[in-house]
ModelCIF file with pLDDT and N, C-alpha, C, O atoms, coordinates in Angstrom:
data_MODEL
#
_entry.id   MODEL 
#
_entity.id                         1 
_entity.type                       polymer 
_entity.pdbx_number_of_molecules   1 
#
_entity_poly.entity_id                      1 
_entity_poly.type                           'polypeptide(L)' 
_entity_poly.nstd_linkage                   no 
_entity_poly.nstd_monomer                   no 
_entity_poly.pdbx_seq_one_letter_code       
;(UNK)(UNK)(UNK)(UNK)(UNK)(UNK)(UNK)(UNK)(UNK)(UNK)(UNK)(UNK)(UNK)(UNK)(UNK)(UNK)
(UNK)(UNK)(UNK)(UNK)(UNK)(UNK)(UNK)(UNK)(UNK)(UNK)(UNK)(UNK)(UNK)(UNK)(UNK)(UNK)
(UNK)(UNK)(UNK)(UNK)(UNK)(UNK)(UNK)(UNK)(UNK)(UNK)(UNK)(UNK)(UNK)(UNK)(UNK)(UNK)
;
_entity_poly.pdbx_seq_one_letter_code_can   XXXXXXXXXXXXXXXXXXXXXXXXXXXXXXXXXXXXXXXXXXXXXXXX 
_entity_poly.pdbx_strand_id                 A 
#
loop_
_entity_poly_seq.entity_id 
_entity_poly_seq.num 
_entity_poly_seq.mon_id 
_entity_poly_seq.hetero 
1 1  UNK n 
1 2  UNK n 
1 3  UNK n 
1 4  UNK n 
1 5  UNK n 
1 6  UNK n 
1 7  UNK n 
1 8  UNK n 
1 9  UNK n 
1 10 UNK n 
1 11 UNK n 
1 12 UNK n 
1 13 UNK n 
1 14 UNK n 
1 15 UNK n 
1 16 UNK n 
1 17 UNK n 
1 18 UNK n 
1 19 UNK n 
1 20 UNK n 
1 21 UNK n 
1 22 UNK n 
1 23 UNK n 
1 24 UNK n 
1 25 UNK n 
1 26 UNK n 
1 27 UNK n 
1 28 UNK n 
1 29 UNK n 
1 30 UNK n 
1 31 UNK n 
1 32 UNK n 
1 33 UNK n 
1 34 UNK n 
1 35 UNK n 
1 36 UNK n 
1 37 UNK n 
1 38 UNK n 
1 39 UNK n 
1 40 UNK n 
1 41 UNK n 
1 42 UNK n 
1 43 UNK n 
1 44 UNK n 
1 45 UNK n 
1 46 UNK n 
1 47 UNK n 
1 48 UNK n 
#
_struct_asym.id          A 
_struct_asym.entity_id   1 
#
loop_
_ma_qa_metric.id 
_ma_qa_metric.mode 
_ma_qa_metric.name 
_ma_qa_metric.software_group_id 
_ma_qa_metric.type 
1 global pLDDT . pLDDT 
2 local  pLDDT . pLDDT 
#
_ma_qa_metric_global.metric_id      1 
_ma_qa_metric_global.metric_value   87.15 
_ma_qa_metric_global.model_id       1 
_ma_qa_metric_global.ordinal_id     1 
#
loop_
_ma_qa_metric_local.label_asym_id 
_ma_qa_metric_local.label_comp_id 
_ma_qa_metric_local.label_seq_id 
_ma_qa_metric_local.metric_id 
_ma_qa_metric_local.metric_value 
_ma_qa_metric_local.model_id 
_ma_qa_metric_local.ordinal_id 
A UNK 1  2 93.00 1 1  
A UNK 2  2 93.00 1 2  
A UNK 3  2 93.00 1 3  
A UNK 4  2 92.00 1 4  
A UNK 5  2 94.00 1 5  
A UNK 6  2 94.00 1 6  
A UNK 7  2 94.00 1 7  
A UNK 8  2 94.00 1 8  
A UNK 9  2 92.00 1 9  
A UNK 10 2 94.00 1 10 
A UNK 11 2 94.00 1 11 
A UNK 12 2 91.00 1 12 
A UNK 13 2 89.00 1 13 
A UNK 14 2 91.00 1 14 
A UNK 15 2 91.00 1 15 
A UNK 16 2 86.00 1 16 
A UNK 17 2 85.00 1 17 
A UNK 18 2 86.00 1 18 
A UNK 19 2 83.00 1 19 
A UNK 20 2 88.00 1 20 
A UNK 21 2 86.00 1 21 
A UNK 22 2 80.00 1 22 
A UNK 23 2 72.00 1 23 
A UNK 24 2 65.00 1 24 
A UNK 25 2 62.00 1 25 
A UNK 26 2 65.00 1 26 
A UNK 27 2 66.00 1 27 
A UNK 28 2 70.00 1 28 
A UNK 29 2 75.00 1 29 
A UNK 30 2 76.00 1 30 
A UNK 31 2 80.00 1 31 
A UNK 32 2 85.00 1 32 
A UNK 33 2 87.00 1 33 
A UNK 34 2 88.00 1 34 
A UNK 35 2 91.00 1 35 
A UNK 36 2 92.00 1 36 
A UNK 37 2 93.00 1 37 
A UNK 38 2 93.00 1 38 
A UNK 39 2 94.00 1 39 
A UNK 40 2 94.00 1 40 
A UNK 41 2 94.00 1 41 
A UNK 42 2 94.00 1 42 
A UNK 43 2 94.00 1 43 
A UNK 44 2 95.00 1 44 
A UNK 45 2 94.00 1 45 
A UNK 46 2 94.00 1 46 
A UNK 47 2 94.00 1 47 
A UNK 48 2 93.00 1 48 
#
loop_
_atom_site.group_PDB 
_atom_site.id 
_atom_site.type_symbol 
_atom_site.label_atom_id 
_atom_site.label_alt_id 
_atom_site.label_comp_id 
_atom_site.label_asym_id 
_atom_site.label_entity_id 
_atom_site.label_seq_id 
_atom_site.pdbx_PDB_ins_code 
_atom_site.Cartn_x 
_atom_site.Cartn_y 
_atom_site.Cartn_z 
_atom_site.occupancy 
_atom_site.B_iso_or_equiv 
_atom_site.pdbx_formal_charge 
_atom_site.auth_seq_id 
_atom_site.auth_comp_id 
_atom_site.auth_asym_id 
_atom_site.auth_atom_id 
_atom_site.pdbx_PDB_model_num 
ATOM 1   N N  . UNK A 1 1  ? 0.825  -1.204  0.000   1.00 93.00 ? 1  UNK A N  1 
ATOM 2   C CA . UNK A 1 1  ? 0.000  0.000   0.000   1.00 93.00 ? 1  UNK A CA 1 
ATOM 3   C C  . UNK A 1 1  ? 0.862  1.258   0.000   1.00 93.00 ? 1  UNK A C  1 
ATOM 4   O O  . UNK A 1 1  ? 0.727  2.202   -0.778  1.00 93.00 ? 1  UNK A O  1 
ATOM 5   N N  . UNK A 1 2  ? 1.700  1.157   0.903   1.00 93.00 ? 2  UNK A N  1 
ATOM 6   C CA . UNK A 1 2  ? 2.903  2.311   0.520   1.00 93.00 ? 2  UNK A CA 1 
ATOM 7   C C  . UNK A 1 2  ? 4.019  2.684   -0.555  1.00 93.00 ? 2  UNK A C  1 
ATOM 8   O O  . UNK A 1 2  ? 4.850  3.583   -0.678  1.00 93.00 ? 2  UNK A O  1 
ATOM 9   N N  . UNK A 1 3  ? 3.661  1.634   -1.223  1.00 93.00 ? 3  UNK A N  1 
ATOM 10  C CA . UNK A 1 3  ? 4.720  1.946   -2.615  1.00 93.00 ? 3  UNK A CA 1 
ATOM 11  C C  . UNK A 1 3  ? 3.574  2.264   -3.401  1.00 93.00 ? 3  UNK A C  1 
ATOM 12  O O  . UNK A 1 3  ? 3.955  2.554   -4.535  1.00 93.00 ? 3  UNK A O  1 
ATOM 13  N N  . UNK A 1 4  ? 2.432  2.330   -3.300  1.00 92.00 ? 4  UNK A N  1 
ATOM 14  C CA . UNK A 1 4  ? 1.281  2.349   -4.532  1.00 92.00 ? 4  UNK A CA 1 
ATOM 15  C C  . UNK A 1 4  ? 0.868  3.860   -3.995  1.00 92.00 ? 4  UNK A C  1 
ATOM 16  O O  . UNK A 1 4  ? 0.381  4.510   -4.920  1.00 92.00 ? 4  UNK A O  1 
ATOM 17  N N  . UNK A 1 5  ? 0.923  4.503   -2.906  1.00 94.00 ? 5  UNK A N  1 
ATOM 18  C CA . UNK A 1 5  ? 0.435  5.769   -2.551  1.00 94.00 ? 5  UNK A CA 1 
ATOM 19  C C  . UNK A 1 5  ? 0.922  6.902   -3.555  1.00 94.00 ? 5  UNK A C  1 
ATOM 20  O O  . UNK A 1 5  ? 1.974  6.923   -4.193  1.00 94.00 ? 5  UNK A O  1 
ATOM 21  N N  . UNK A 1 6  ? -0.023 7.764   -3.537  1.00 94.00 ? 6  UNK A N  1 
ATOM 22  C CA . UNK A 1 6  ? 0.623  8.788   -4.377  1.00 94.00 ? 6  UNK A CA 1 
ATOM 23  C C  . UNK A 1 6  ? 1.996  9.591   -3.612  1.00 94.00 ? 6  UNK A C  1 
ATOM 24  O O  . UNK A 1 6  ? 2.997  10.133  -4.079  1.00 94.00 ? 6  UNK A O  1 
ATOM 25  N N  . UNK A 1 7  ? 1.748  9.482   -2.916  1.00 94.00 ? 7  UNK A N  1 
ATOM 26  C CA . UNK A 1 7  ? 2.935  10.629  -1.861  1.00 94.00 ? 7  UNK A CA 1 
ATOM 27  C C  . UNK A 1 7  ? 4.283  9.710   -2.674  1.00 94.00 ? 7  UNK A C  1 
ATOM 28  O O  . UNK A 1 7  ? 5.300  10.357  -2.924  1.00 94.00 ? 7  UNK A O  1 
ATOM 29  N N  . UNK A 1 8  ? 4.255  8.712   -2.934  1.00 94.00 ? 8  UNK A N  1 
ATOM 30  C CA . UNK A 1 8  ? 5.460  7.767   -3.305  1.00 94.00 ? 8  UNK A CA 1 
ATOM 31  C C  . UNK A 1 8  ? 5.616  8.745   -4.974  1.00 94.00 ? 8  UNK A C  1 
ATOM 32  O O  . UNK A 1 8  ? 6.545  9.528   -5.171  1.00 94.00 ? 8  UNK A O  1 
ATOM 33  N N  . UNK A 1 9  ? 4.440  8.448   -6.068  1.00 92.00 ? 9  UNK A N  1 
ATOM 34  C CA . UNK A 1 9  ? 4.671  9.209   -7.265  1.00 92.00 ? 9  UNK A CA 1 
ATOM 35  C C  . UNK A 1 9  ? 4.814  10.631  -7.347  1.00 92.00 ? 9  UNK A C  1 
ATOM 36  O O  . UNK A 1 9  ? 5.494  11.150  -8.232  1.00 92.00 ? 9  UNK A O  1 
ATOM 37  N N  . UNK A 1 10 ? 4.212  11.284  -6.477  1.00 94.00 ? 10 UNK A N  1 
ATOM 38  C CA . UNK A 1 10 ? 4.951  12.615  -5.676  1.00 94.00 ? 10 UNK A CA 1 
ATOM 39  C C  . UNK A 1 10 ? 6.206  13.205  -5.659  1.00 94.00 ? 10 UNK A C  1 
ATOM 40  O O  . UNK A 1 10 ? 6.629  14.305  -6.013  1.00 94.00 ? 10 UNK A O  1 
ATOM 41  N N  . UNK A 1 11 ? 6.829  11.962  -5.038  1.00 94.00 ? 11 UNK A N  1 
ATOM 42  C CA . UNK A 1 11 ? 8.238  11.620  -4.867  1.00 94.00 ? 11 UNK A CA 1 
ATOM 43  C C  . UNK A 1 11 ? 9.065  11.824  -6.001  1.00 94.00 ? 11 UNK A C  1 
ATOM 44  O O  . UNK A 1 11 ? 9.886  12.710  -6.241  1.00 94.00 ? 11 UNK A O  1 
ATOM 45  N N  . UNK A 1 12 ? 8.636  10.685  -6.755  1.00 91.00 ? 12 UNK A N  1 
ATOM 46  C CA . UNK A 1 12 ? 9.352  10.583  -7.993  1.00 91.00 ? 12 UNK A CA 1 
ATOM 47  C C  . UNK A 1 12 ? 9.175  11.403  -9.060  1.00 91.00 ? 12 UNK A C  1 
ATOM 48  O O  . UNK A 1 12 ? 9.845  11.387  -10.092 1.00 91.00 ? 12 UNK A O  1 
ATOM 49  N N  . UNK A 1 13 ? 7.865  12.437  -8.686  1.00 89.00 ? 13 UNK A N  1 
ATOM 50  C CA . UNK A 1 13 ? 7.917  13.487  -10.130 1.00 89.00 ? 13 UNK A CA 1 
ATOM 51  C C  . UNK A 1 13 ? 9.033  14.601  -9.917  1.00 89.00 ? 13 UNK A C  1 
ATOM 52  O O  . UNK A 1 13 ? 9.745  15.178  -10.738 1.00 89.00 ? 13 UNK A O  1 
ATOM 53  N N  . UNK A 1 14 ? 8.897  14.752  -7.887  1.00 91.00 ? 14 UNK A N  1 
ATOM 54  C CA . UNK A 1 14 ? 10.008 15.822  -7.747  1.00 91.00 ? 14 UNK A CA 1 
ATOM 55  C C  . UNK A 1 14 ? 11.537 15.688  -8.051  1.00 91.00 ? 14 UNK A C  1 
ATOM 56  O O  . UNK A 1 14 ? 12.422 16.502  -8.315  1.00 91.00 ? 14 UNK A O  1 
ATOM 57  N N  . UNK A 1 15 ? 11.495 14.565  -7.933  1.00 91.00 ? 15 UNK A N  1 
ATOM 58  C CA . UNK A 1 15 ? 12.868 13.721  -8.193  1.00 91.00 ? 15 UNK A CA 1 
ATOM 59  C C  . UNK A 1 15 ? 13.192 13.955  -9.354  1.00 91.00 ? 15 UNK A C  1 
ATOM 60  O O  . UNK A 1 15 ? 14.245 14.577  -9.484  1.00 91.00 ? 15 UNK A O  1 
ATOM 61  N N  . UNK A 1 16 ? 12.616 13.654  -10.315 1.00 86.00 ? 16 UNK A N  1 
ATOM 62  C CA . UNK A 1 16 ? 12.405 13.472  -11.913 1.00 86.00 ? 16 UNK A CA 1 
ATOM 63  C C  . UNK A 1 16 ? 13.058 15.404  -12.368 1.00 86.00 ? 16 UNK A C  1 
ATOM 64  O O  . UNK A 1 16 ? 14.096 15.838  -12.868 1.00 86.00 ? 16 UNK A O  1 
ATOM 65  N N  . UNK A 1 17 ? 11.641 16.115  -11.795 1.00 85.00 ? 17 UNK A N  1 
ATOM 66  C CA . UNK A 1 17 ? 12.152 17.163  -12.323 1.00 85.00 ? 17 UNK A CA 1 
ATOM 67  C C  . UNK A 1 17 ? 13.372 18.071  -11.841 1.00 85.00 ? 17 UNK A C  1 
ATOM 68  O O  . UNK A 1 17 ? 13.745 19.175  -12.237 1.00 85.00 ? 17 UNK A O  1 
ATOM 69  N N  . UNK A 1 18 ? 13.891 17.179  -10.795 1.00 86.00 ? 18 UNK A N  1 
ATOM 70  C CA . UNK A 1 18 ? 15.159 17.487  -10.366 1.00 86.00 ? 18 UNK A CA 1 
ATOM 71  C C  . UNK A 1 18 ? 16.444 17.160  -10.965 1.00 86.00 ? 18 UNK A C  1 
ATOM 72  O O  . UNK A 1 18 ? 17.519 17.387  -10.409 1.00 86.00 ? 18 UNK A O  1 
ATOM 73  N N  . UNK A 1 19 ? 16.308 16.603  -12.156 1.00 83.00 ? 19 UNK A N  1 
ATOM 74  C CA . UNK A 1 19 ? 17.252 15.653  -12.975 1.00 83.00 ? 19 UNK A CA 1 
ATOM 75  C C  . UNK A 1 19 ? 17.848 14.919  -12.280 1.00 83.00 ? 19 UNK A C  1 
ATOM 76  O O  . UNK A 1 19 ? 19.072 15.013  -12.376 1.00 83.00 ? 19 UNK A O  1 
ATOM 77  N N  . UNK A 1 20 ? 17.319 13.916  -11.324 1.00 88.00 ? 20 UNK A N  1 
ATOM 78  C CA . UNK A 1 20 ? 17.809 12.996  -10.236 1.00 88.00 ? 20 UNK A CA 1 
ATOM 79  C C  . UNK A 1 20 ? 17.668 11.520  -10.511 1.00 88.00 ? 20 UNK A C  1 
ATOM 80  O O  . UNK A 1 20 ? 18.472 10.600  -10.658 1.00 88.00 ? 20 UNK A O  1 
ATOM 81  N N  . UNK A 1 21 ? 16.035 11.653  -10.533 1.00 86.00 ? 21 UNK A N  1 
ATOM 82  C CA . UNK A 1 21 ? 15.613 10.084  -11.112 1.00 86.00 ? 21 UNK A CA 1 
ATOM 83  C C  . UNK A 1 21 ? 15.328 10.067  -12.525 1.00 86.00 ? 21 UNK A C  1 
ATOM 84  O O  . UNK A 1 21 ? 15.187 11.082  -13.207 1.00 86.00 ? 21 UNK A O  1 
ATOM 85  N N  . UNK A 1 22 ? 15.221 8.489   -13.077 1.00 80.00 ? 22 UNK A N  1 
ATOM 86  C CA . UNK A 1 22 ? 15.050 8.891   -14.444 1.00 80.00 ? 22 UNK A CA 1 
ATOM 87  C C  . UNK A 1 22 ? 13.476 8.300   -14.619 1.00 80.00 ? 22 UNK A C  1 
ATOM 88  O O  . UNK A 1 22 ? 13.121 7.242   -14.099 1.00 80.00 ? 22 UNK A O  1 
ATOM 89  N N  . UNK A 1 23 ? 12.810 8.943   -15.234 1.00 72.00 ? 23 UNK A N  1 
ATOM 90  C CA . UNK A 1 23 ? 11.497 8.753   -15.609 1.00 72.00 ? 23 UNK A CA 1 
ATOM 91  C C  . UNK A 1 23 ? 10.999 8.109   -15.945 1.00 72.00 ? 23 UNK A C  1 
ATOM 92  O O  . UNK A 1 23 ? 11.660 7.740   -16.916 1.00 72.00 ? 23 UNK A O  1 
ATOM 93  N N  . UNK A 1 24 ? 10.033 7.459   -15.903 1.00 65.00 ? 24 UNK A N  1 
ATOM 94  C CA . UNK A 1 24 ? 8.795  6.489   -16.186 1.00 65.00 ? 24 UNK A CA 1 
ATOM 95  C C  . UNK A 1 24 ? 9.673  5.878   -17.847 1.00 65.00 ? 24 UNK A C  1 
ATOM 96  O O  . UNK A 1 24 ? 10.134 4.751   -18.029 1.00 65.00 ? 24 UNK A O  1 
ATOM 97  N N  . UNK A 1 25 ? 9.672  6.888   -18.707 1.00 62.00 ? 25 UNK A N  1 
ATOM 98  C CA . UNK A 1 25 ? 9.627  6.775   -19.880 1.00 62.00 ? 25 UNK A CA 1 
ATOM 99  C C  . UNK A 1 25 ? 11.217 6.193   -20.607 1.00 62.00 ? 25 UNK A C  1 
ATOM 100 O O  . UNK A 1 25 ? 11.678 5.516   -21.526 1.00 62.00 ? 25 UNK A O  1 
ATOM 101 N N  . UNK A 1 26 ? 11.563 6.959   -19.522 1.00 65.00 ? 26 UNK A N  1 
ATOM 102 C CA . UNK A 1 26 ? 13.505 6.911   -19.820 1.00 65.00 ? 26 UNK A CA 1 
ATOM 103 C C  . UNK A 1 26 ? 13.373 4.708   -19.142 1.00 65.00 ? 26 UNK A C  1 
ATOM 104 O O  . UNK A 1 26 ? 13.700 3.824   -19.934 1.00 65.00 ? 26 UNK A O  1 
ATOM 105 N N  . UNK A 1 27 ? 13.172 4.568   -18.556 1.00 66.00 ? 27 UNK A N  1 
ATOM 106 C CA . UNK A 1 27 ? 13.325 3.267   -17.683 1.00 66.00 ? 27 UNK A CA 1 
ATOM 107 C C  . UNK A 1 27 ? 12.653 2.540   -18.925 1.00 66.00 ? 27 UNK A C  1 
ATOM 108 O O  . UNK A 1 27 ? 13.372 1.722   -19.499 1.00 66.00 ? 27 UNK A O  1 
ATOM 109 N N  . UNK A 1 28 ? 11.157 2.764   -19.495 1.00 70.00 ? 28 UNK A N  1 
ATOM 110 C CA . UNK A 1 28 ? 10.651 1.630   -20.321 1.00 70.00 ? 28 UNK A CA 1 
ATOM 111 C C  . UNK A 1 28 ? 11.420 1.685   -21.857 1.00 70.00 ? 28 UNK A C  1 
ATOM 112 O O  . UNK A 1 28 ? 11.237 0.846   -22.739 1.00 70.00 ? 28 UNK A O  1 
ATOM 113 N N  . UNK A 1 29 ? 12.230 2.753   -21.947 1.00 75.00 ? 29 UNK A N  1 
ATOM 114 C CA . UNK A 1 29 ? 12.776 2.795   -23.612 1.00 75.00 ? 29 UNK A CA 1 
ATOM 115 C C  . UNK A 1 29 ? 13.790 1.972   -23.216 1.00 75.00 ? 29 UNK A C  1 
ATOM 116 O O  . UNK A 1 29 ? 14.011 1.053   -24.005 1.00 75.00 ? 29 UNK A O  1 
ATOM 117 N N  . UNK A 1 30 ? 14.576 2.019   -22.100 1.00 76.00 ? 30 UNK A N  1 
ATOM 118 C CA . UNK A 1 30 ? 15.921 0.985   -21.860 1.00 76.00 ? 30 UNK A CA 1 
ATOM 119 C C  . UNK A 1 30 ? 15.285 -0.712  -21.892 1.00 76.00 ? 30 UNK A C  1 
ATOM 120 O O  . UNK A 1 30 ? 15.835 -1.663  -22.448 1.00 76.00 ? 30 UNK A O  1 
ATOM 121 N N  . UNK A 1 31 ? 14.100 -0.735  -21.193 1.00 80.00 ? 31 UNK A N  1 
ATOM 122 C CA . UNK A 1 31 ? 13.078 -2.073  -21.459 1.00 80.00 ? 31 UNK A CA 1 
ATOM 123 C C  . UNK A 1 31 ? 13.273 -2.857  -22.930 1.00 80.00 ? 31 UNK A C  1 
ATOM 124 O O  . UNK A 1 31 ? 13.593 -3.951  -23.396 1.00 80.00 ? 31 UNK A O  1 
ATOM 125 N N  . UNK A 1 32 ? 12.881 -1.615  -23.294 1.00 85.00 ? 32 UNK A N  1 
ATOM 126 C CA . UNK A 1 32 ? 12.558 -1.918  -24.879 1.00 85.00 ? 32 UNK A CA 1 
ATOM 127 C C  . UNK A 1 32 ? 13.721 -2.343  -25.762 1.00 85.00 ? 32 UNK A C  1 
ATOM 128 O O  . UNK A 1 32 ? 13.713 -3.399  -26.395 1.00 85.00 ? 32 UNK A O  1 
ATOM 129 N N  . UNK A 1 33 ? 14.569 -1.600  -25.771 1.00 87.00 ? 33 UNK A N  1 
ATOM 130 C CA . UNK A 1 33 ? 15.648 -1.484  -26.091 1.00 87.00 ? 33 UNK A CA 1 
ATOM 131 C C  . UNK A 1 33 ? 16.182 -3.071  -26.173 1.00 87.00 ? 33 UNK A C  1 
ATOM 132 O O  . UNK A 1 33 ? 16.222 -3.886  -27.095 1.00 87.00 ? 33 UNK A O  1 
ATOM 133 N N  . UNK A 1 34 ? 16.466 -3.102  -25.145 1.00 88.00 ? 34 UNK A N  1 
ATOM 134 C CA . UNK A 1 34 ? 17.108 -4.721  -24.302 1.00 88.00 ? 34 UNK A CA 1 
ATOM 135 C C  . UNK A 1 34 ? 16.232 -5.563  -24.661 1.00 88.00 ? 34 UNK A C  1 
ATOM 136 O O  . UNK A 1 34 ? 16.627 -6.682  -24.988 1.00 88.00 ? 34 UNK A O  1 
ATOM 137 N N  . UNK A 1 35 ? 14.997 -5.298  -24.694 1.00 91.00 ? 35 UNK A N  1 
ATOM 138 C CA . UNK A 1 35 ? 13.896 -6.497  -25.797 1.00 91.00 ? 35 UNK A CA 1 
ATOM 139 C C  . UNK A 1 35 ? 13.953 -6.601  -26.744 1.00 91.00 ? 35 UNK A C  1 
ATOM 140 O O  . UNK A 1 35 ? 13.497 -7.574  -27.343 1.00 91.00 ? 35 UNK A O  1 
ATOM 141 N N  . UNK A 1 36 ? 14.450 -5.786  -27.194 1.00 92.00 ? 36 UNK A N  1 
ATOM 142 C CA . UNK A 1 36 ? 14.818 -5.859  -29.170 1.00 92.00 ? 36 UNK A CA 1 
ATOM 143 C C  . UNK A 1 36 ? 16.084 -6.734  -29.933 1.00 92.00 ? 36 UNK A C  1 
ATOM 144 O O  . UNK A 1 36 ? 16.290 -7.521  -30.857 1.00 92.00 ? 36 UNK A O  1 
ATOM 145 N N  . UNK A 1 37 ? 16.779 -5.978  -28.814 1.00 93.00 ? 37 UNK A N  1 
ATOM 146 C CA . UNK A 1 37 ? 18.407 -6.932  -29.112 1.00 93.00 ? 37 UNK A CA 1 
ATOM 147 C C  . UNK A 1 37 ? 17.787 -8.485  -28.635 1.00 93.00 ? 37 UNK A C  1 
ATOM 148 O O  . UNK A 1 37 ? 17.669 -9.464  -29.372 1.00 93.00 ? 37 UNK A O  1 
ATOM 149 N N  . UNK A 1 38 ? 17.489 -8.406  -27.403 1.00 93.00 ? 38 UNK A N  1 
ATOM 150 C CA . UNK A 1 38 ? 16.813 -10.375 -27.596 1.00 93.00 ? 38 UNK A CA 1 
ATOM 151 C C  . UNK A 1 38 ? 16.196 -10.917 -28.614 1.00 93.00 ? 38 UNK A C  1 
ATOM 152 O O  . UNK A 1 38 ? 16.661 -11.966 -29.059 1.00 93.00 ? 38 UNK A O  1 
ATOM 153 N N  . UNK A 1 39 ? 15.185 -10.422 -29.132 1.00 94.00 ? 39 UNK A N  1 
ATOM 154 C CA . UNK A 1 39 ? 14.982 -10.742 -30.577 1.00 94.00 ? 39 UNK A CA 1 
ATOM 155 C C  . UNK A 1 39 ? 15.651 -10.751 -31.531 1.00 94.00 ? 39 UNK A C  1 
ATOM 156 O O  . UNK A 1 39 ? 15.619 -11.576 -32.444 1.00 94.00 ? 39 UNK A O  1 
ATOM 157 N N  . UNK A 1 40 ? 16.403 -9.734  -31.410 1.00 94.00 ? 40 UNK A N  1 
ATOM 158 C CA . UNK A 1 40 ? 17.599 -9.694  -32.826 1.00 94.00 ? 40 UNK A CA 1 
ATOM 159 C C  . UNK A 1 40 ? 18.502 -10.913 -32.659 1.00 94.00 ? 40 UNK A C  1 
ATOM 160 O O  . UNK A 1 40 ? 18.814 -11.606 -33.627 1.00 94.00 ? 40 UNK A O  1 
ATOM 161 N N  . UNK A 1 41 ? 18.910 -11.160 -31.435 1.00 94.00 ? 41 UNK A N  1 
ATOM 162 C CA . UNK A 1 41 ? 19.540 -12.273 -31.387 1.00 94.00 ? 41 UNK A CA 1 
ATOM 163 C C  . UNK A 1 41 ? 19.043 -13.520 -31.435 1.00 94.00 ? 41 UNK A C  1 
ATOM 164 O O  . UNK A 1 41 ? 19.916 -14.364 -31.235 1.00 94.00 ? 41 UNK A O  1 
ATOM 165 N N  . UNK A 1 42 ? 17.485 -14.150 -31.709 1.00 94.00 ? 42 UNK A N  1 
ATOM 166 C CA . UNK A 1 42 ? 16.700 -14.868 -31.807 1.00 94.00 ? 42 UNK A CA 1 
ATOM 167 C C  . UNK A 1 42 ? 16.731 -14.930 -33.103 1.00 94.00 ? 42 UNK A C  1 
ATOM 168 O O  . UNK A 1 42 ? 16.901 -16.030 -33.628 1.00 94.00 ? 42 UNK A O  1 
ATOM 169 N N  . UNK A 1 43 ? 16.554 -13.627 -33.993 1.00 94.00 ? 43 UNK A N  1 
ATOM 170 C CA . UNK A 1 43 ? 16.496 -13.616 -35.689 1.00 94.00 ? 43 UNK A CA 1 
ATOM 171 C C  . UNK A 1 43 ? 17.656 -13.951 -35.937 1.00 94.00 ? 43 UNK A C  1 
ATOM 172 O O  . UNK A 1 43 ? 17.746 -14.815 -36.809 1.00 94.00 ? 43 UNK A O  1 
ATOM 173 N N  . UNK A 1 44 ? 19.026 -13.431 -35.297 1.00 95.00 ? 44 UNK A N  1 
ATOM 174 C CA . UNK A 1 44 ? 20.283 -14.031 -36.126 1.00 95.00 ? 44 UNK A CA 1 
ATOM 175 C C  . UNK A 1 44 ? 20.592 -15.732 -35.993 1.00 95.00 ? 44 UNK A C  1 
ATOM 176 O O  . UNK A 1 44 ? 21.135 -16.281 -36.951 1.00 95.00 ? 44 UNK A O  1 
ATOM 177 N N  . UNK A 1 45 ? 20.249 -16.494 -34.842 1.00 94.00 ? 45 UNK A N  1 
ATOM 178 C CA . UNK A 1 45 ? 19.709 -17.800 -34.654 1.00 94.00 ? 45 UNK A CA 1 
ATOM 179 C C  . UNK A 1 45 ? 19.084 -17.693 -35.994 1.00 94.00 ? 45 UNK A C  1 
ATOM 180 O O  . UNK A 1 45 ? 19.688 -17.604 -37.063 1.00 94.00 ? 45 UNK A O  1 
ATOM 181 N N  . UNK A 1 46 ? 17.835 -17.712 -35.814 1.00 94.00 ? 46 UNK A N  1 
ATOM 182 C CA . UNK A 1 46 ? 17.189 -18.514 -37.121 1.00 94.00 ? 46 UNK A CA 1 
ATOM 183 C C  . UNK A 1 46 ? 17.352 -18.264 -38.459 1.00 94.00 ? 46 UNK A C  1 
ATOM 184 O O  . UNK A 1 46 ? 17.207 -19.174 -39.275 1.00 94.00 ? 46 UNK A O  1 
ATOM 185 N N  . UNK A 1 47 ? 17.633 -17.151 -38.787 1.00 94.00 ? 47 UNK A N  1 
ATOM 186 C CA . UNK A 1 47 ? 18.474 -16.577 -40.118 1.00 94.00 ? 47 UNK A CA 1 
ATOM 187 C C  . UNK A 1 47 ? 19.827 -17.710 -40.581 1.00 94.00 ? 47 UNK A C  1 
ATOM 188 O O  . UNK A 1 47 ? 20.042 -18.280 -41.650 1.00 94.00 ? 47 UNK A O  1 
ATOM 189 N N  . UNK A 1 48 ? 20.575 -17.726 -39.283 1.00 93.00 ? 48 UNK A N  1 
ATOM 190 C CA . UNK A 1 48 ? 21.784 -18.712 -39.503 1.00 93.00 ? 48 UNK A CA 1 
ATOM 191 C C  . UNK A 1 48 ? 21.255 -20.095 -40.033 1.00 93.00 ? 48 UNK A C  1 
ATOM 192 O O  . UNK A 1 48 ? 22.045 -21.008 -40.269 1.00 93.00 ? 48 UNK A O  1 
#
């Protein structure tokens, strides 16, 4: 219940616009990112 409170996303927007933490958005493009190369390396497997 305390990691789900807003006072917690609160937190992290002040953080954020503090250039401290990195953002919602910055965290899921590195996600992504790192999911892609797994696939790519899945396609160069089956390509081979």
């Amino acid at each position: 219940a305390a990691e789900r409170d807003p006072a917690v996303r609160a937190l992290a927007d002040r953080l954020g616009d503090a250039g401290l933490a990195l953002r919602a958005g910055t965290k899921q493009g590195m996600g992504e990112g790192v999911k892609a190369v797994r696939h790519a390396c899945g396609l160069v497997v089956a390509m081979m």
